[in-house]
N, C-alpha and C. Protein backbone atom coordinates (compact mmCIF):
# COMPACT_ATOMS: atom_id res chain seq x y z
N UNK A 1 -3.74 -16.48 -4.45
CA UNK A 1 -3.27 -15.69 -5.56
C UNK A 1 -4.03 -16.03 -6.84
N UNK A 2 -4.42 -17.18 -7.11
CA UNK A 2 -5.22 -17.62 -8.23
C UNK A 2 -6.50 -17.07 -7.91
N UNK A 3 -7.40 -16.41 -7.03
CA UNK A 3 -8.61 -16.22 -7.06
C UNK A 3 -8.26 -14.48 -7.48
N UNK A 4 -7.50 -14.16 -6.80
CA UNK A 4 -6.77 -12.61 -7.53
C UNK A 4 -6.64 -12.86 -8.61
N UNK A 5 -5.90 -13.01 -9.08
CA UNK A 5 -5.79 -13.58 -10.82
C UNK A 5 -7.27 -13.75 -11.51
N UNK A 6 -7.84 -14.30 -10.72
CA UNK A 6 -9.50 -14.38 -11.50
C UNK A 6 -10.26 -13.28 -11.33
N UNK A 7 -9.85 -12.61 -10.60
CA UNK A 7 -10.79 -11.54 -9.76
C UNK A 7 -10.44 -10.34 -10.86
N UNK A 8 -8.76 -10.35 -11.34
CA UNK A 8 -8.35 -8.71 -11.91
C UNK A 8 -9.02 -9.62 -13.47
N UNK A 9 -8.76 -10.91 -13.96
CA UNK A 9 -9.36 -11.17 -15.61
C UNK A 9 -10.95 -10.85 -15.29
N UNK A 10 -11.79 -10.92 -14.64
CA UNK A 10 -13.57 -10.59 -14.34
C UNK A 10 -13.38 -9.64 -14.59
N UNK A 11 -12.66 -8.61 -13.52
CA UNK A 11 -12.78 -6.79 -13.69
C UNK A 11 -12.71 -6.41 -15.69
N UNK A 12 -11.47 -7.08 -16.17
CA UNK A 12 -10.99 -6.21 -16.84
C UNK A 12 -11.55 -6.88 -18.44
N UNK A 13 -12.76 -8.18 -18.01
CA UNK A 13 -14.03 -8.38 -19.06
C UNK A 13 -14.89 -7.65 -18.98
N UNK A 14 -15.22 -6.73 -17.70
CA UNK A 14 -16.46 -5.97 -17.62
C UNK A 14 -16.04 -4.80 -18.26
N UNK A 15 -15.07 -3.94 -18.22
CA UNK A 15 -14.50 -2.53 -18.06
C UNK A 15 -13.47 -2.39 -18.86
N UNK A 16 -13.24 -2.07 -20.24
CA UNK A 16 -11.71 -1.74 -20.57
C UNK A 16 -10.92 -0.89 -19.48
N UNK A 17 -9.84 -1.09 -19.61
CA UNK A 17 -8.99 -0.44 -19.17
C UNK A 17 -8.92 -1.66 -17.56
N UNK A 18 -9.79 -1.63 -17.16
CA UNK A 18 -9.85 -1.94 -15.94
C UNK A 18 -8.96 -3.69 -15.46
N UNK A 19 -8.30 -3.50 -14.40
CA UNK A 19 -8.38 -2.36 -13.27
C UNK A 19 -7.67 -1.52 -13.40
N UNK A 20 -8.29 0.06 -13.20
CA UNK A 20 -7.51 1.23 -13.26
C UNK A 20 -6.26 1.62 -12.04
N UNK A 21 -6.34 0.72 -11.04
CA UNK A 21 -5.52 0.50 -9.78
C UNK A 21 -5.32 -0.46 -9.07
N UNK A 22 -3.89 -1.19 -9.03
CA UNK A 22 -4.12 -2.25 -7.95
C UNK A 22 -3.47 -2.29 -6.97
N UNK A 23 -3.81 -1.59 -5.52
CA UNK A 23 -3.27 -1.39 -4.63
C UNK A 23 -3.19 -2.45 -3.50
N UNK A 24 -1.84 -2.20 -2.48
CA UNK A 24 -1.70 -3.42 -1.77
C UNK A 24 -2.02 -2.70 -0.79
N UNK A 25 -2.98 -3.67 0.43
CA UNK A 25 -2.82 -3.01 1.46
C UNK A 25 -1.78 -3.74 2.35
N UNK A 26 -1.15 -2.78 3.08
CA UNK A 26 -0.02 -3.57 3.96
C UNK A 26 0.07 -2.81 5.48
N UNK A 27 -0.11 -3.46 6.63
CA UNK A 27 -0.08 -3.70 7.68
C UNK A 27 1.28 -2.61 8.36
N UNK A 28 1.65 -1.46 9.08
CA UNK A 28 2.75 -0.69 9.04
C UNK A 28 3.46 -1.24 9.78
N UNK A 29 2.85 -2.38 11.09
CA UNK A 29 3.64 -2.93 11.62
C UNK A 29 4.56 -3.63 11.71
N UNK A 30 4.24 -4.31 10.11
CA UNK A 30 5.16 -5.81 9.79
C UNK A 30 6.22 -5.50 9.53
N UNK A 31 6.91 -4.45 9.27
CA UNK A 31 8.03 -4.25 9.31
C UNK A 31 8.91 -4.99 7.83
N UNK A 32 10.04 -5.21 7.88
CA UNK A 32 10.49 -5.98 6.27
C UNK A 32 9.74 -7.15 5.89
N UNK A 33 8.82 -7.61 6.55
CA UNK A 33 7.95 -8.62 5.62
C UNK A 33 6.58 -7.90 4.81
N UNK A 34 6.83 -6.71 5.02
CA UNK A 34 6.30 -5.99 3.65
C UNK A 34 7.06 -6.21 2.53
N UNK A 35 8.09 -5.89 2.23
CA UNK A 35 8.83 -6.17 1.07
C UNK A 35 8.56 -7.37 0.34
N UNK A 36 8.56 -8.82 1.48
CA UNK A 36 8.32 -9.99 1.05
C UNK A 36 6.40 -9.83 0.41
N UNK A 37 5.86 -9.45 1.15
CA UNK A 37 4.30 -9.34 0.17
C UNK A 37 4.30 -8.57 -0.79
N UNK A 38 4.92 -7.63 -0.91
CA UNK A 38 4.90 -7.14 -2.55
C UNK A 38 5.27 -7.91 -3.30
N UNK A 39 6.37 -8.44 -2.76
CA UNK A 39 7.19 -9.41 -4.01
C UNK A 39 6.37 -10.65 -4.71
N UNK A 40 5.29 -11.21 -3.54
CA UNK A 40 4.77 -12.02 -3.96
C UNK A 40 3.14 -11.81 -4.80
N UNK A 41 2.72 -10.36 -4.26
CA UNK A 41 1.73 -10.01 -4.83
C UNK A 41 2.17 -9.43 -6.17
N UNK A 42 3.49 -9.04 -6.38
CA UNK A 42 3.94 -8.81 -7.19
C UNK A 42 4.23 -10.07 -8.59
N UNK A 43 4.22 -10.86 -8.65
CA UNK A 43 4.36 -12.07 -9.15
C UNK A 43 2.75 -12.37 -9.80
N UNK A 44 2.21 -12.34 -9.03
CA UNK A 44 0.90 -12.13 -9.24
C UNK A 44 0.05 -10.72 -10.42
N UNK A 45 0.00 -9.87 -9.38
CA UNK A 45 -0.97 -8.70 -10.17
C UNK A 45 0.11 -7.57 -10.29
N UNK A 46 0.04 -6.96 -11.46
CA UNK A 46 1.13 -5.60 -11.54
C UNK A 46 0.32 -4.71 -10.57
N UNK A 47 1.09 -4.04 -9.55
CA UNK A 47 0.74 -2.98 -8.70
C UNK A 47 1.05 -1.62 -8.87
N UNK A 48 -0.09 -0.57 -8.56
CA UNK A 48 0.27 1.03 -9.04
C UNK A 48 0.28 1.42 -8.30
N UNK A 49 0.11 0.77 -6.76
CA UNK A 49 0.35 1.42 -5.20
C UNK A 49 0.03 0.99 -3.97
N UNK A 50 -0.04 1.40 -2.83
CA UNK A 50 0.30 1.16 -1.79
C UNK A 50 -0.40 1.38 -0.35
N UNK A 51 -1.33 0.92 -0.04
CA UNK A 51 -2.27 1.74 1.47
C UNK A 51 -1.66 1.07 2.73
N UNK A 52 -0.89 1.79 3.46
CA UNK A 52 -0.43 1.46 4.67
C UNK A 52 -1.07 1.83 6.28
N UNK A 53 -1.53 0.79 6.65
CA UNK A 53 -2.52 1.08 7.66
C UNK A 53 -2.17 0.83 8.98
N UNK A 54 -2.36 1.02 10.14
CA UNK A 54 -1.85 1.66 11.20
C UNK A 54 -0.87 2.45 11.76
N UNK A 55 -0.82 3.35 11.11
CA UNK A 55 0.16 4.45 11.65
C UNK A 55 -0.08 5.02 12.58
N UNK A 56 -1.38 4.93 12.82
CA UNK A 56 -1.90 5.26 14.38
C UNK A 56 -1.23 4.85 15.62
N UNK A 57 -0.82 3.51 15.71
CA UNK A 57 -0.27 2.98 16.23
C UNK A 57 1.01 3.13 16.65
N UNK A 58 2.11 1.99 17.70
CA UNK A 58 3.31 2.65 17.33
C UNK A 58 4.52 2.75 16.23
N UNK A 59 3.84 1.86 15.05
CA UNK A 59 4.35 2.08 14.10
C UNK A 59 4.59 3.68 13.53
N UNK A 60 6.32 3.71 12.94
CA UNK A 60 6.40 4.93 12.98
C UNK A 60 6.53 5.03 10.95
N UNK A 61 5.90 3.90 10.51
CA UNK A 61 6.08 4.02 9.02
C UNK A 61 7.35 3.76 8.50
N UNK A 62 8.26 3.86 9.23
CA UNK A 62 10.11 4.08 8.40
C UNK A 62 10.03 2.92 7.06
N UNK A 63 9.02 2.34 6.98
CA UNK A 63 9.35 1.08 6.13
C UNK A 63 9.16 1.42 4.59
N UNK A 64 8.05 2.50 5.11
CA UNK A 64 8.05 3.47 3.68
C UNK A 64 9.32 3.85 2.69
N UNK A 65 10.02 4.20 3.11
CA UNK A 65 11.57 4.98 2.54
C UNK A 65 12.10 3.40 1.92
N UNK A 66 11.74 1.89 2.87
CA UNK A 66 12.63 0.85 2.27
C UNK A 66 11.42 0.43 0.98
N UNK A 67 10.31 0.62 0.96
CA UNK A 67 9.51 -0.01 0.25
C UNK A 67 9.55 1.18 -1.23
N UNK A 68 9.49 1.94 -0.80
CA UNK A 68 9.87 3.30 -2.07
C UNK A 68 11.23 2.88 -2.86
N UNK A 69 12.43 2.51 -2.18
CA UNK A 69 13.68 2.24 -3.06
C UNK A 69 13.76 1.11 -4.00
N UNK A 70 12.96 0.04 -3.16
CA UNK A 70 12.73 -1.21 -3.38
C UNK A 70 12.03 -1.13 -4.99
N UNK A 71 10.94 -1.13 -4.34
CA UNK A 71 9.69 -0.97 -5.60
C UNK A 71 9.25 -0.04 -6.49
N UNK A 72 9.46 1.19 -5.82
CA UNK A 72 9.01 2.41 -6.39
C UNK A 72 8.06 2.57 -6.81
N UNK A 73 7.12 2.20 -5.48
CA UNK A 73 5.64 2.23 -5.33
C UNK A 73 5.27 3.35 -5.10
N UNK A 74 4.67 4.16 -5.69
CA UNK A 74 3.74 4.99 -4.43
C UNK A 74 3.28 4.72 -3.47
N UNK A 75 3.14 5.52 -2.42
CA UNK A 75 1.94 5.38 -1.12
C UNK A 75 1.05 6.16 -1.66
N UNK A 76 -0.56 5.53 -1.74
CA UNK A 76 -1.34 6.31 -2.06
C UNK A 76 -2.69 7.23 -0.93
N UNK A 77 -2.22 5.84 0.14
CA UNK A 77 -3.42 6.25 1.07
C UNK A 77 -2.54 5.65 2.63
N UNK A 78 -2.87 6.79 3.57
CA UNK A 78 -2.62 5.81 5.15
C UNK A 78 -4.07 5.63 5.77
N UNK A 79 -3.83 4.72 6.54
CA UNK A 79 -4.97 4.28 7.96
C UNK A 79 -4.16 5.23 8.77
N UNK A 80 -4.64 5.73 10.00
CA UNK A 80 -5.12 6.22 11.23
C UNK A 80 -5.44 6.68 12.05
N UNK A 81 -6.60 5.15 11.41
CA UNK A 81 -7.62 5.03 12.64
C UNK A 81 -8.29 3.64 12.34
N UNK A 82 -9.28 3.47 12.61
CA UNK A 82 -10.58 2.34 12.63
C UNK A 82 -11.99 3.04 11.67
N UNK A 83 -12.16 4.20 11.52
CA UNK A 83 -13.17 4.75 10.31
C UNK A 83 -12.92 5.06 9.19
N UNK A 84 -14.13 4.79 7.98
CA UNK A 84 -13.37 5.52 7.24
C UNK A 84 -12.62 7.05 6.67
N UNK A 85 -13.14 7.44 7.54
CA UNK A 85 -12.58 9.01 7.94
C UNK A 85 -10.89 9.07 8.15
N UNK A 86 -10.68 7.98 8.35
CA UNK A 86 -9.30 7.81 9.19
C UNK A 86 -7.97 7.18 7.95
N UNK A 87 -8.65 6.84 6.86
CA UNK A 87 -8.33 6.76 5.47
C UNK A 87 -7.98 8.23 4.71
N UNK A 88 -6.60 8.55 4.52
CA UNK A 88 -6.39 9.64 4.24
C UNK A 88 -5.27 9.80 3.39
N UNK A 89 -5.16 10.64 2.07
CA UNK A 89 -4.73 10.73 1.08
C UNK A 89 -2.98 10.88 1.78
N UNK A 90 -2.00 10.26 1.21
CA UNK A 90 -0.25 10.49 1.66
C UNK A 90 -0.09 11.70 1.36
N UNK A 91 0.79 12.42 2.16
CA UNK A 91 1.43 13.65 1.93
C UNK A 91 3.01 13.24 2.40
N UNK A 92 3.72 13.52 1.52
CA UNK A 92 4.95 13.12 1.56
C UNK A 92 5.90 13.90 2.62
N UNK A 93 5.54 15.25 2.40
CA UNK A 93 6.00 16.42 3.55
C UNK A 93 5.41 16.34 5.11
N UNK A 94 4.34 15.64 5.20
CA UNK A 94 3.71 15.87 6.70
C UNK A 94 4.38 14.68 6.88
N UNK A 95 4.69 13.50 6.19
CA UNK A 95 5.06 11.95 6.68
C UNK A 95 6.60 11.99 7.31
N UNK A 96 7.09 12.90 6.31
CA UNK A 96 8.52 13.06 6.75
C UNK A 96 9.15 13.95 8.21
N UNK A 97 7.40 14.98 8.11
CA UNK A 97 8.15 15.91 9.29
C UNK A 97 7.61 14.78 10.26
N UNK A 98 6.46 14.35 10.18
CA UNK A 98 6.09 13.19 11.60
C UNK A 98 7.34 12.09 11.98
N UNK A 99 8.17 11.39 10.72
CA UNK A 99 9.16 10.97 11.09
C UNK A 99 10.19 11.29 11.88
N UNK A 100 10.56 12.57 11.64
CA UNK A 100 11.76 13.02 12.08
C UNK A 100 11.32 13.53 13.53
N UNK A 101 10.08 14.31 13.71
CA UNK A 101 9.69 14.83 14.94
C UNK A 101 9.89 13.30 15.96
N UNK A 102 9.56 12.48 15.70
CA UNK A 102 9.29 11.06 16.12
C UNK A 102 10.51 10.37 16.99
């Protein structure tokens, strides 16, 4: 966490404003120990959002809805896949119908 801490004071000597985003990436599998890494990355760097990656998988995301009440993070981006092609902007309406179809 201290090399983060050094990493966002570097950015934001080079760049006013900067960083313009500090997103977490988090794993879809882990299930409620997402909550626990925000909290702690949270302590750390103020966060403006959220990339949740393997949804490909059989993760079905539900952790989203607990991490939204919680934090009131955005999701800004999902994984799946393995390319970066497979990196793809959240849509709140396709996430929900994939849930429920699910």
């Amino acid at each position: 966490m201290i090399e983060l801490e050094k990493v966002e004071r570097v950015i934001a000597k080079r760049l006013d404003g900067a960083p313009h985003e500090t997103l977490i990436v988090l794993d879809a599998t882990v299930g409620q120990n997402a909550t626990a890494q925000i909290r702690t990355f949270r302590q750390t760097l103020p966060l403006t959002g959220i990339v949740l990656t393997k949804l490909d998988g059989t993760a079905k995301g539900g952790i989203v809805v607990a991490l939204k009440e919680e934090f009131d993070l955005p999701v800004k981006f999902v994984g799946v896949g393995e390319t970066m092609d497979d990196l793809l902007p959240f849509e709140v309406g396709a996430f929900a119908e994939e849930v429920l179809q699910a």
